[in-house]
N, C-alpha and C. Protein backbone atom coordinates (compact mmCIF):
# COMPACT_ATOMS: atom_id res chain seq x y z
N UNK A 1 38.05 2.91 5.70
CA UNK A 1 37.80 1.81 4.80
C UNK A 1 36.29 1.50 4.81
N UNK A 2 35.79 1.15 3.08
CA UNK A 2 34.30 0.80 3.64
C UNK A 2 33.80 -0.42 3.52
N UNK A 3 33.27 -0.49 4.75
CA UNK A 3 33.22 -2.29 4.98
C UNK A 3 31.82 -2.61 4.37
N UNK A 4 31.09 -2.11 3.20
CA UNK A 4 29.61 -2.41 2.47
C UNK A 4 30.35 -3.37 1.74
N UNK A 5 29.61 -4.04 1.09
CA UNK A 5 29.53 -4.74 0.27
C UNK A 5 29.09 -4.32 -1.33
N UNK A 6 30.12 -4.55 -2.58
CA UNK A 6 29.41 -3.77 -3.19
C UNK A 6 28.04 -3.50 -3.57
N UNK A 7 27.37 -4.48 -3.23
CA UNK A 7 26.00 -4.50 -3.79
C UNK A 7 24.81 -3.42 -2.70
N UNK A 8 25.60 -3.85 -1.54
CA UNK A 8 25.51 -2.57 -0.53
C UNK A 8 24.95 -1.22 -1.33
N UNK A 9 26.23 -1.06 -1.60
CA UNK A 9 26.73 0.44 -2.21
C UNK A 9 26.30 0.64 -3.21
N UNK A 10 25.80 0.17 -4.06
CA UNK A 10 25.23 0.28 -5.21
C UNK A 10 23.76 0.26 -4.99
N UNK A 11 23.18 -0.41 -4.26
CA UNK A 11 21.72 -0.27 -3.38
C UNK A 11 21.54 0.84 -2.85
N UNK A 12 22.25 1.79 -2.30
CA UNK A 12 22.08 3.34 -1.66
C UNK A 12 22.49 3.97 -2.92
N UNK A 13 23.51 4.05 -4.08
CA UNK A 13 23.85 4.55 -4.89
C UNK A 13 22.05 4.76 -5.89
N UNK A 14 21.56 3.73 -6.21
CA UNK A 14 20.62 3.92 -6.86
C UNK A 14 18.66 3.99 -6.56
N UNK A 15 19.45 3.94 -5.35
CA UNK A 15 17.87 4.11 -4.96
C UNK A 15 16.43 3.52 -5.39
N UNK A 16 17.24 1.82 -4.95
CA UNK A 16 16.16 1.24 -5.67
C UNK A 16 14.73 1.36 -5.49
N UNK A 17 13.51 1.41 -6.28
CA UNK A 17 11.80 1.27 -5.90
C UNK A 17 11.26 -0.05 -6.71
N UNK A 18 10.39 -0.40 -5.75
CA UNK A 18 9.58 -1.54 -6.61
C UNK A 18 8.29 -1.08 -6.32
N UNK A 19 7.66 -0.60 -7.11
CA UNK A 19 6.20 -0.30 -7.84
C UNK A 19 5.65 -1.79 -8.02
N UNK A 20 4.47 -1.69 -7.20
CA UNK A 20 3.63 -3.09 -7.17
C UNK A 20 2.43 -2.29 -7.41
N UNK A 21 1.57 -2.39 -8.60
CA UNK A 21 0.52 -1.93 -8.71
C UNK A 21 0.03 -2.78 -10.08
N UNK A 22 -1.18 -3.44 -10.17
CA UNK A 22 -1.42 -4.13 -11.55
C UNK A 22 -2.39 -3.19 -11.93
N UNK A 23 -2.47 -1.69 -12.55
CA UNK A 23 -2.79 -1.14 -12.97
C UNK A 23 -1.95 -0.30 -14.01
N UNK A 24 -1.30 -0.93 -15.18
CA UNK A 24 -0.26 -0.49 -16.02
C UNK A 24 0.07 0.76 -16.28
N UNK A 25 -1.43 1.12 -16.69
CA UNK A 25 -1.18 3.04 -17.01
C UNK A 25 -0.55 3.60 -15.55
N UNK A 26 -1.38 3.28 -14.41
CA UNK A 26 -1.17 3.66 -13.66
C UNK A 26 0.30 4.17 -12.84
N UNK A 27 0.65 2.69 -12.84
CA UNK A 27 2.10 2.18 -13.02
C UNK A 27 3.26 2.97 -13.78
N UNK A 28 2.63 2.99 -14.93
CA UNK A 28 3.83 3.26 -16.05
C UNK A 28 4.11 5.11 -15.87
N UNK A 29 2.66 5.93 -15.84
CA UNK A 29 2.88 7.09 -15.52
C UNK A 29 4.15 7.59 -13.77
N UNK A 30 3.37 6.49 -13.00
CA UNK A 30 3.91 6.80 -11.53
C UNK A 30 5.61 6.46 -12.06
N UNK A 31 5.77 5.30 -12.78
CA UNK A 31 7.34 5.12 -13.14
C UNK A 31 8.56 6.15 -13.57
N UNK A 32 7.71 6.22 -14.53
CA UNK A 32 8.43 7.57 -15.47
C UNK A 32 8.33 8.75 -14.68
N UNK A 33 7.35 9.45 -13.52
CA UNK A 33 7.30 10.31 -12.79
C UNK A 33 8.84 10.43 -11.78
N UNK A 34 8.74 9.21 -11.06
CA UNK A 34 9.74 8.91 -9.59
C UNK A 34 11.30 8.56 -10.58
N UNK A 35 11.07 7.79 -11.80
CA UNK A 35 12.62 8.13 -12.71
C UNK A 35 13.44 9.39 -12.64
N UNK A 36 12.35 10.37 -13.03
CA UNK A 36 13.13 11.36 -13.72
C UNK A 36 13.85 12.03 -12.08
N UNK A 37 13.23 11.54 -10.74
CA UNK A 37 13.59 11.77 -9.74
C UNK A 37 14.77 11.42 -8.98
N UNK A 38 15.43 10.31 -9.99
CA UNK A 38 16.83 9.62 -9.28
C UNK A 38 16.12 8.14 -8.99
N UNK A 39 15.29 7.68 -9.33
CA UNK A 39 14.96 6.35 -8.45
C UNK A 39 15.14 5.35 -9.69
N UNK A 40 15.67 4.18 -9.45
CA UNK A 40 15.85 3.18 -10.37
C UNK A 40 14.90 1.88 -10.41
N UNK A 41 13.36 1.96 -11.26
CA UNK A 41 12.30 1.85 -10.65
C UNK A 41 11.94 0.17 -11.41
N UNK A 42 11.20 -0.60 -10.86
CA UNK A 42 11.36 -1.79 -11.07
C UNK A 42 9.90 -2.12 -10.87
N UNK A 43 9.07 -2.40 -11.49
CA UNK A 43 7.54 -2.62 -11.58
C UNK A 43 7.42 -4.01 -11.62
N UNK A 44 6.37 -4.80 -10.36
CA UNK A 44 5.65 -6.05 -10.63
C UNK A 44 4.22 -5.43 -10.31
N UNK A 45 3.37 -6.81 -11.18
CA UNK A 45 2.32 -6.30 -11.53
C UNK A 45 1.47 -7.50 -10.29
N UNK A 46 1.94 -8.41 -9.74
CA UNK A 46 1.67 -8.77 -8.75
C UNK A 46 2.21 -9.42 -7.20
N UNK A 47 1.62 -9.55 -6.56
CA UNK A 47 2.33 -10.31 -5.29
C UNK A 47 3.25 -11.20 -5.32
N UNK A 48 3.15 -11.88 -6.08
CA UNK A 48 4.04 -13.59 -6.71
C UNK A 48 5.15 -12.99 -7.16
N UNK A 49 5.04 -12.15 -8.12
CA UNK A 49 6.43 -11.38 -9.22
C UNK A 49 7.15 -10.34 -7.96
N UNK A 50 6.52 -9.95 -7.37
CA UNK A 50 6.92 -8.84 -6.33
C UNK A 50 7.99 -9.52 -5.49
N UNK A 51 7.61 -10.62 -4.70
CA UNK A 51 8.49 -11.45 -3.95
C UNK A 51 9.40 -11.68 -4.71
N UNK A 52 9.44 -12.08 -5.65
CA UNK A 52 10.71 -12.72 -6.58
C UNK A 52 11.08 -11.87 -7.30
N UNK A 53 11.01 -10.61 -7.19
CA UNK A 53 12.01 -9.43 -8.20
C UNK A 53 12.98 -8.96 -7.13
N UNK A 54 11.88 -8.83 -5.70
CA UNK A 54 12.44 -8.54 -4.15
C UNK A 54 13.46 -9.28 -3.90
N UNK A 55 13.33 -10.97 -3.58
CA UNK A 55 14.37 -11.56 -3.18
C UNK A 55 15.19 -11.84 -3.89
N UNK A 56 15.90 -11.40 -5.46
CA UNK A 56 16.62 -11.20 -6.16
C UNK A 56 17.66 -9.91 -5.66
N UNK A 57 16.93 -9.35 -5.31
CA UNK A 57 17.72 -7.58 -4.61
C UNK A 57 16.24 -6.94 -4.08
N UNK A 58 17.00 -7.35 -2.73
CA UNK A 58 15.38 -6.37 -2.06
C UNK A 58 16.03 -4.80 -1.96
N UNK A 59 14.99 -4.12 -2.40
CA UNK A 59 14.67 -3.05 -3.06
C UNK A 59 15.15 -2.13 -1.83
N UNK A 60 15.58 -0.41 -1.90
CA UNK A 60 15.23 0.26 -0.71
C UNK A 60 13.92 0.75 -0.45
N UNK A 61 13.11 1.02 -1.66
CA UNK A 61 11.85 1.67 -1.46
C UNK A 61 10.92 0.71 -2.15
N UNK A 62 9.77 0.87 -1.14
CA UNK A 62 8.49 -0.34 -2.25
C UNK A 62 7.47 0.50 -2.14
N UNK A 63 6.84 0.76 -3.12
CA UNK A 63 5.21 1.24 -2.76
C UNK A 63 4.39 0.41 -3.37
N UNK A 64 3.49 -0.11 -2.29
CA UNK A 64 2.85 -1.62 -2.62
C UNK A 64 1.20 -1.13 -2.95
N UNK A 65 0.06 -1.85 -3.71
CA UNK A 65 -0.82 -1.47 -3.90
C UNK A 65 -1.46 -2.29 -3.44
N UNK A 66 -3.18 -2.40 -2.19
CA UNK A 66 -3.41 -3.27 -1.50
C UNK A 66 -4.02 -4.23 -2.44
N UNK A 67 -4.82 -4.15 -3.49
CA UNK A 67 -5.76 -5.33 -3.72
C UNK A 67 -5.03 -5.68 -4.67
N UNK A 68 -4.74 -7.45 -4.98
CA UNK A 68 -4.51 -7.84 -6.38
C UNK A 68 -4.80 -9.16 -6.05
N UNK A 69 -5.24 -10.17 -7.22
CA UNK A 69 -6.11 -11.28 -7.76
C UNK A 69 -4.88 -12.67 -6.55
N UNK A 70 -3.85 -12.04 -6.35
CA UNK A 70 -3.27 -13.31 -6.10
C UNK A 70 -2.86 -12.94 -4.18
N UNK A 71 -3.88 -11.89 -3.68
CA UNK A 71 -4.08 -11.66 -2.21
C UNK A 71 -3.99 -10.15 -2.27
N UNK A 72 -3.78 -10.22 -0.56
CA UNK A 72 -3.27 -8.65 -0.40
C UNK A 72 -2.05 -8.11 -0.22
N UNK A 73 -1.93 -6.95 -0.64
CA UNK A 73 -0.97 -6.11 -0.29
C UNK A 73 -0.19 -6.32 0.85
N UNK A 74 -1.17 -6.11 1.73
CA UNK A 74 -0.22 -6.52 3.32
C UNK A 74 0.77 -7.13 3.38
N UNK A 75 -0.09 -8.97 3.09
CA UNK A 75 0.82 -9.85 2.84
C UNK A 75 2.22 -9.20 2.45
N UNK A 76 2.02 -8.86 1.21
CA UNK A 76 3.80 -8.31 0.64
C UNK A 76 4.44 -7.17 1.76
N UNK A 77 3.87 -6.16 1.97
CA UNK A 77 4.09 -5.63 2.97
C UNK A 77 5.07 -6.28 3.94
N UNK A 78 4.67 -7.32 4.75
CA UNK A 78 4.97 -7.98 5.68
C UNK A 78 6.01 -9.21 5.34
N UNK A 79 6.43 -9.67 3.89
CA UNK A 79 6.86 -10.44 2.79
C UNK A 79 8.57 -9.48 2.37
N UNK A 80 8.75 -8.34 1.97
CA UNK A 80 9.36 -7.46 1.80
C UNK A 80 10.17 -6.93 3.01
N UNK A 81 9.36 -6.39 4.41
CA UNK A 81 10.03 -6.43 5.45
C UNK A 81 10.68 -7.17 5.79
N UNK A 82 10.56 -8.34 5.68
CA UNK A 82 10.94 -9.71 6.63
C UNK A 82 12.20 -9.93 5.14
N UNK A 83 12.61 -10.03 4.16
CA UNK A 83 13.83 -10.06 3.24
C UNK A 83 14.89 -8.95 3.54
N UNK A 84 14.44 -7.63 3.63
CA UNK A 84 15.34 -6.73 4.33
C UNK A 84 14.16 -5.45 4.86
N UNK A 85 14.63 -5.49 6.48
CA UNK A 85 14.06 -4.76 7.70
C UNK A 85 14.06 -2.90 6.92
N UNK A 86 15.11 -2.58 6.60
CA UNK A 86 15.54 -1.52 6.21
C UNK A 86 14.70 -1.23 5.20
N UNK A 87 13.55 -1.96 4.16
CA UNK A 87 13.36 -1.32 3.12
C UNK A 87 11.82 -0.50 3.49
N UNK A 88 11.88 0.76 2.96
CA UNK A 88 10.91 1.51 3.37
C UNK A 88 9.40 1.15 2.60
N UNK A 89 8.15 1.04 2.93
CA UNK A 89 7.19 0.58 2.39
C UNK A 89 5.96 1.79 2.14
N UNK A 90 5.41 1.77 1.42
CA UNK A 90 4.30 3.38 1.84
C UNK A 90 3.13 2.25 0.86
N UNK A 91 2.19 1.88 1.50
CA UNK A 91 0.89 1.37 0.72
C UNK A 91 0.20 1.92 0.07
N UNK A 92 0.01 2.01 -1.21
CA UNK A 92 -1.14 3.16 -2.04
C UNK A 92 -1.93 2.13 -2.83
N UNK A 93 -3.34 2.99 -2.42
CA UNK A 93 -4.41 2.31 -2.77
C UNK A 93 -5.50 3.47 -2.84
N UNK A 94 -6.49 2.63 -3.58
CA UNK A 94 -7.63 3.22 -4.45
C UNK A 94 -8.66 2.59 -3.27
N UNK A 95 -8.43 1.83 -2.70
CA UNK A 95 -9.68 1.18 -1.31
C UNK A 95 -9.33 2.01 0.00
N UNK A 96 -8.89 2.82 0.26
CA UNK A 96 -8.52 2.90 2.07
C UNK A 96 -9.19 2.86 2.87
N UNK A 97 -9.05 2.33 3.58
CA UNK A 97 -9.99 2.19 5.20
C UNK A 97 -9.36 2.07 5.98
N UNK A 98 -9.56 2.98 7.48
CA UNK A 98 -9.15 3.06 8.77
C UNK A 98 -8.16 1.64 8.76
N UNK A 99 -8.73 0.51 8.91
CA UNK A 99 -8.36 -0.92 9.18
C UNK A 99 -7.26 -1.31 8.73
N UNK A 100 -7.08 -1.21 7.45
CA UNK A 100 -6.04 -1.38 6.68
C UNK A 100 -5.44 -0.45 6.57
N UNK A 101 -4.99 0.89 7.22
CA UNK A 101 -3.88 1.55 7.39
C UNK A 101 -3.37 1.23 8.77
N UNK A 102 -4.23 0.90 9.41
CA UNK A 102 -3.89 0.62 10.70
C UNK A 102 -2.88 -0.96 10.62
N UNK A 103 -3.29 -2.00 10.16
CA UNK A 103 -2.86 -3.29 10.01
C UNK A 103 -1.18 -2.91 8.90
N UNK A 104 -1.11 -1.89 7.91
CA UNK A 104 -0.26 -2.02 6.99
C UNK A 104 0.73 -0.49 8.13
N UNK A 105 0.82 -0.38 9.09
CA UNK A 105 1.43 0.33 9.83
C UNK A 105 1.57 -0.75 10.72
N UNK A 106 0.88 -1.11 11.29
CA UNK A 106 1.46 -2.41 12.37
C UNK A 106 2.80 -3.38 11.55
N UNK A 107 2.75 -3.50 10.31
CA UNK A 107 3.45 -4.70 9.65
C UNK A 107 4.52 -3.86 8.80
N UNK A 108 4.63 -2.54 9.57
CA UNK A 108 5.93 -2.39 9.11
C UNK A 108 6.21 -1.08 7.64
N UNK A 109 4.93 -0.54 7.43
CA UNK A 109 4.60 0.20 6.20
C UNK A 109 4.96 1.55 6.62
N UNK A 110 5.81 2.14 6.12
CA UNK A 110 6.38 3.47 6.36
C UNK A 110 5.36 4.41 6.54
N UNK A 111 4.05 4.34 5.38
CA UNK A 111 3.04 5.18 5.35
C UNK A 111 2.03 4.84 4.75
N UNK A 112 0.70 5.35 4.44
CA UNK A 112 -0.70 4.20 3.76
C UNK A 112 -0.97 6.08 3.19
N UNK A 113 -1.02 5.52 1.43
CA UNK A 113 -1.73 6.73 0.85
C UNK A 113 -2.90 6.30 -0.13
N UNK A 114 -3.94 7.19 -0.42
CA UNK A 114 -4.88 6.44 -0.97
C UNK A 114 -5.05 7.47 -2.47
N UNK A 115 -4.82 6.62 -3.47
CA UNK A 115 -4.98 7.65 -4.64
C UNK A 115 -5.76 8.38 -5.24
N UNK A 116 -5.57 9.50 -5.90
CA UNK A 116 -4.55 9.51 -6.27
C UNK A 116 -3.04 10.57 -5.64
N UNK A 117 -2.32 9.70 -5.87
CA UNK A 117 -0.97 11.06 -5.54
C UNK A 117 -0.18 11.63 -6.64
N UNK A 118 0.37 12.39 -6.04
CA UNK A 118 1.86 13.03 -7.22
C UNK A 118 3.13 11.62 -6.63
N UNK A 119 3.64 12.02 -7.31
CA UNK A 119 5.36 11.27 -7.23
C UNK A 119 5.75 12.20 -6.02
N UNK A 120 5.48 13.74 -6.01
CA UNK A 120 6.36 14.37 -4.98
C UNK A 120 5.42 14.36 -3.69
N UNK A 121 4.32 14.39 -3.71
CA UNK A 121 3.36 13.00 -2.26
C UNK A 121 3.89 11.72 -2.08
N UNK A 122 4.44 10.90 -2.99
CA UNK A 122 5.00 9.53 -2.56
C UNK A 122 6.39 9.71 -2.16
N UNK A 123 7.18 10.43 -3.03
CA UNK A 123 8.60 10.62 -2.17
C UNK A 123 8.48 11.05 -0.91
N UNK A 124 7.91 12.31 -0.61
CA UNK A 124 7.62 12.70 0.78
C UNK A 124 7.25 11.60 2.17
N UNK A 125 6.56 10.85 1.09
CA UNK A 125 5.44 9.90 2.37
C UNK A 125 7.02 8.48 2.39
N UNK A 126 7.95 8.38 1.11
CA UNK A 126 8.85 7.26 1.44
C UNK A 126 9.85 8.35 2.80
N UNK A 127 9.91 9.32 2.65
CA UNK A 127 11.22 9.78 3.44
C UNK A 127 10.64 10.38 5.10
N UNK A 128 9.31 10.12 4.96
CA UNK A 128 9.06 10.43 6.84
C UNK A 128 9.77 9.52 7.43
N UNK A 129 10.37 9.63 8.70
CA UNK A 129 10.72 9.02 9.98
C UNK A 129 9.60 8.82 10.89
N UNK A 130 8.51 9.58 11.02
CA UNK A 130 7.68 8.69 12.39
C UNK A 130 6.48 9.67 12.42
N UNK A 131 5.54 9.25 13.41
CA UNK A 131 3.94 10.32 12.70
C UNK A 131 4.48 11.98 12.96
N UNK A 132 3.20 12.65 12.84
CA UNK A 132 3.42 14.16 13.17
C UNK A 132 2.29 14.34 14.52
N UNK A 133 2.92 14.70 15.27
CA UNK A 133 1.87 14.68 16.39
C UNK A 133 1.52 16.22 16.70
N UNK A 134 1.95 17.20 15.40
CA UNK A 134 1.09 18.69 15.09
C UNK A 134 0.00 18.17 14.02
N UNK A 135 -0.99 17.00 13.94
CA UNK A 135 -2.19 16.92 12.82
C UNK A 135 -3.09 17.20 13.70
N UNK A 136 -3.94 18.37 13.41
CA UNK A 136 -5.18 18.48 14.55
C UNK A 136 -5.90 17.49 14.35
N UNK A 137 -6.64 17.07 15.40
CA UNK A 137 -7.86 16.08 15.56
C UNK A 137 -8.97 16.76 15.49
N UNK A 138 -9.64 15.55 14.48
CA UNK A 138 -10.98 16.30 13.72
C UNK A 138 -12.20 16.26 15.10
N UNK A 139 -12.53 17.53 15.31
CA UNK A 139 -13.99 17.87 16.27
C UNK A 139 -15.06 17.45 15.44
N UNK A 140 -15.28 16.89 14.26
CA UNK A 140 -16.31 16.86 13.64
C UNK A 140 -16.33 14.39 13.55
N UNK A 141 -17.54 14.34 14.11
CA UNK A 141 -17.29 12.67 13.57
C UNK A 141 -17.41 12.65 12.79
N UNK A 142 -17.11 11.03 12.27
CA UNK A 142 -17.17 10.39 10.81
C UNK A 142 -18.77 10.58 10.33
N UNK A 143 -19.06 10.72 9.18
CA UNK A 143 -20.52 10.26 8.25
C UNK A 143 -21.21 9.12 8.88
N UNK A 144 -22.28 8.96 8.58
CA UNK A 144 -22.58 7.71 8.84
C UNK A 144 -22.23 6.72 7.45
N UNK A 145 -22.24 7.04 6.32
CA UNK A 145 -21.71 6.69 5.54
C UNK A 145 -20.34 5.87 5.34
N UNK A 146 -19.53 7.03 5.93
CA UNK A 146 -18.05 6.86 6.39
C UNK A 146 -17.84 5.76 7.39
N UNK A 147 -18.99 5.45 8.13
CA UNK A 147 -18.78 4.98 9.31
C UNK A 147 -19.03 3.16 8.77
N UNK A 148 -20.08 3.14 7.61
CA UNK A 148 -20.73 1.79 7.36
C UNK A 148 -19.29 1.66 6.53
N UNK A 149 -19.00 2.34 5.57
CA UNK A 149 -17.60 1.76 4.22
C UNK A 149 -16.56 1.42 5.93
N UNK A 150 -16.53 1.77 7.12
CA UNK A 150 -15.35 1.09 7.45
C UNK A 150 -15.68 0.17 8.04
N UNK A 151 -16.80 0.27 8.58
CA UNK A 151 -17.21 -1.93 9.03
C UNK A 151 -17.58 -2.49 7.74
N UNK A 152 -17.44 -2.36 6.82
CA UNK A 152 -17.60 -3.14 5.92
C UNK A 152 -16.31 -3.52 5.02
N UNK A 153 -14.79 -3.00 5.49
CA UNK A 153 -14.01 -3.01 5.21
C UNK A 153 -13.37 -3.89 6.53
N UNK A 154 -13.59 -3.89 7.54
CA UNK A 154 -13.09 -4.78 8.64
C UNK A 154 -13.73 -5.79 9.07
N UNK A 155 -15.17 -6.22 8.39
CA UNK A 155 -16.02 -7.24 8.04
C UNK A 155 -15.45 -8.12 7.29
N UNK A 156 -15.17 -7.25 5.87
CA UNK A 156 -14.14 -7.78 4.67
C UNK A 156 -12.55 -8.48 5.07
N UNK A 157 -12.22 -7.58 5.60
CA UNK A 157 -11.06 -7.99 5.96
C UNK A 157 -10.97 -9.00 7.15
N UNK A 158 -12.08 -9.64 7.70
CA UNK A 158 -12.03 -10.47 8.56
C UNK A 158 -12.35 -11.76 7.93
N UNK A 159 -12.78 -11.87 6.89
CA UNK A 159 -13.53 -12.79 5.98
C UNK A 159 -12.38 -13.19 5.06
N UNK A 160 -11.37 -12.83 4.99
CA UNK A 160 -10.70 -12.48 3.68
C UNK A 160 -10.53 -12.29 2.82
N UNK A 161 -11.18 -11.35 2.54
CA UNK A 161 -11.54 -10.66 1.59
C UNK A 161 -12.86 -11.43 0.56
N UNK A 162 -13.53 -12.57 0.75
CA UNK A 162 -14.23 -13.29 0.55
C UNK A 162 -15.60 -12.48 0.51
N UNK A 163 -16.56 -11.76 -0.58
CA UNK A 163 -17.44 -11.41 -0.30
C UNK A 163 -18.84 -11.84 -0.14
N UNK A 164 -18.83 -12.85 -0.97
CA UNK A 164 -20.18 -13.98 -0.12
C UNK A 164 -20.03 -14.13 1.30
N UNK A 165 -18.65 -14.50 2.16
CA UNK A 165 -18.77 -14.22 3.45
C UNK A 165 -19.24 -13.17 4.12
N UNK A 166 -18.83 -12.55 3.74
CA UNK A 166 -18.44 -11.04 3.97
C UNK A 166 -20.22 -11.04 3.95
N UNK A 167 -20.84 -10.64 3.01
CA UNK A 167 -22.33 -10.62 2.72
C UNK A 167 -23.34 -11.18 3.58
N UNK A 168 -22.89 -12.29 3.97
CA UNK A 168 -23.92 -12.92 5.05
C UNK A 168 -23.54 -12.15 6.72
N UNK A 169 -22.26 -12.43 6.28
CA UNK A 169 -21.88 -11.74 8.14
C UNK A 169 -22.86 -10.03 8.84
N UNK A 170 -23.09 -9.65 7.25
CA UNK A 170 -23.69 -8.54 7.33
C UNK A 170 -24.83 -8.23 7.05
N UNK A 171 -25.81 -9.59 6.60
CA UNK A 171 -26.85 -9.79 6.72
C UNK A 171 -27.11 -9.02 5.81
N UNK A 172 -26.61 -8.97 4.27
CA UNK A 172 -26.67 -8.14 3.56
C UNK A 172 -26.36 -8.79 1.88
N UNK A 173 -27.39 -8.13 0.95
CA UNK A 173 -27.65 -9.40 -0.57
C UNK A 173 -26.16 -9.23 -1.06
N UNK A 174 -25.78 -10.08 -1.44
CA UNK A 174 -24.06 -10.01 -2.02
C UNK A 174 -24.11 -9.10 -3.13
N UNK A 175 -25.61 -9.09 -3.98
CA UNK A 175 -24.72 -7.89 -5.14
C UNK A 175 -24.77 -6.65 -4.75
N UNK A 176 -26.04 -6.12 -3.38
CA UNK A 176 -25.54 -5.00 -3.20
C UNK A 176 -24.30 -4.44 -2.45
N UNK A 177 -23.45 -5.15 -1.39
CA UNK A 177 -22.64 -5.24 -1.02
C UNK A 177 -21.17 -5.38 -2.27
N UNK A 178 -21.11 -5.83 -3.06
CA UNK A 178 -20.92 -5.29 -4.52
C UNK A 178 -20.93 -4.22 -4.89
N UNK A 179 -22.14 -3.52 -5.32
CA UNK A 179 -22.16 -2.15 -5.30
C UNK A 179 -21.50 -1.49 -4.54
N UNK A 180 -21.48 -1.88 -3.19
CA UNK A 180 -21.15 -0.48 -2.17
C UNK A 180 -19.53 -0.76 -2.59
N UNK A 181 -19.25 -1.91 -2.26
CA UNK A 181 -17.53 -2.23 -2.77
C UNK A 181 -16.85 -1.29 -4.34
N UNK A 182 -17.77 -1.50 -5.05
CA UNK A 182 -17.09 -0.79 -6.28
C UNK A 182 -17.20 0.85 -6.19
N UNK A 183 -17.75 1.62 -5.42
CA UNK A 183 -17.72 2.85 -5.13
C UNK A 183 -16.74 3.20 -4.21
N UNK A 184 -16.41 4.34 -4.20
CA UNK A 184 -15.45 5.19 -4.02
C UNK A 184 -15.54 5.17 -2.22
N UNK A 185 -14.14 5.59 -1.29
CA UNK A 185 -14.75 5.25 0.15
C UNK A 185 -15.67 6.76 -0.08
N UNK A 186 -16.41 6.72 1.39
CA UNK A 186 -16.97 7.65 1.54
C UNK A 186 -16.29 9.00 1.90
N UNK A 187 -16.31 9.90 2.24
CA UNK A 187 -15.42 11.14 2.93
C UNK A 187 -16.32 11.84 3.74
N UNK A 188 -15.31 11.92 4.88
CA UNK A 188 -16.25 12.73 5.93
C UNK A 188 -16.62 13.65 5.50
């Protein structure tokens, strides 16, 4: 006998996703991609709508996007877990830094990808179970480049995200700190 509930069963039956990304095209392509895959896909365009599409039927799969006007990603991250433990999270973002994969793995995030991906990179990254401890470790250090975009991302993120703070802490003019923000991270 099965003791689910139907809504249970209909939650594993369809494989729910909630796509949090306020980047529409973005969005709408990744939608129609993970559809044609079996997933029954449910798009908010921010943190506020996200919670409340969630606690209507929290989702099995979320892939959350870190920056949007009404906070961070995390937050939901950590917002989503805490409605149901079980739902798998993978963070994708256009910002990544060490810091914030590290913090969106502490709070529960299945995996942190930084775009762009395929749909069959995000399914993959929703269905891991736990790290791979065959990834060689890089003999080569970070840039120095590499090295400033991640204190300036854990500067940021200590400030909250506030960049006039952020700017002074680093003894540094707010519009160029601006600049460095709207560029791409660096790569080793």
């Amino acid at each position: 006998m099965d003791m689910r509930t139907s809504s249970e069963r209909e939650r594993e039956e369809q494989r729910q996703l909630l796509l949090v990304d306020q980047d529409e095209v973005y969005a709408a392509s990744l939608s129609t991609s993970l559809a044609r895959r079996g997933f029954a896909i449910r798009v908010a365009r921010s943190i506020g709508e996200a919670i409340g599409v969630a606690s209507r039927n929290p989702p099995h799969y979320a892939v959350v996007d870190l920056r949007f006007p009404d906070g961070s990603g995390l937050k939901l991250v950590s917002g989503l877990r805490a409605l149901d433990p079980r739902t798998r999270v993978v963070v994708l973002t256009g910002h990544g830094s060490i810091p914030s994969a590290v913090e969106a793995i502490k709070l529960g995030a299945t995996y942190y990808l930084t775009k762009p991906v395929t749909a069959d990179d995000l399914i993959a990254a929703l269905a891991r179970e736990g790290g791979d401890d065959s990834v060689p470790v890089s003999e080569k250090p970070m840039t120095i480049g590499r090295v400033e975009w991640e204190h300036i991302q854990y500067v940021l993120r200590e400030n909250g995200g506030n960049v006039s703070a952020t700017a002074r802490a680093l003894s540094m003019h707010r519009r160029t700190l601006q600049r460095k923000l709207k560029k791409n991270p660096v790569r080793n």
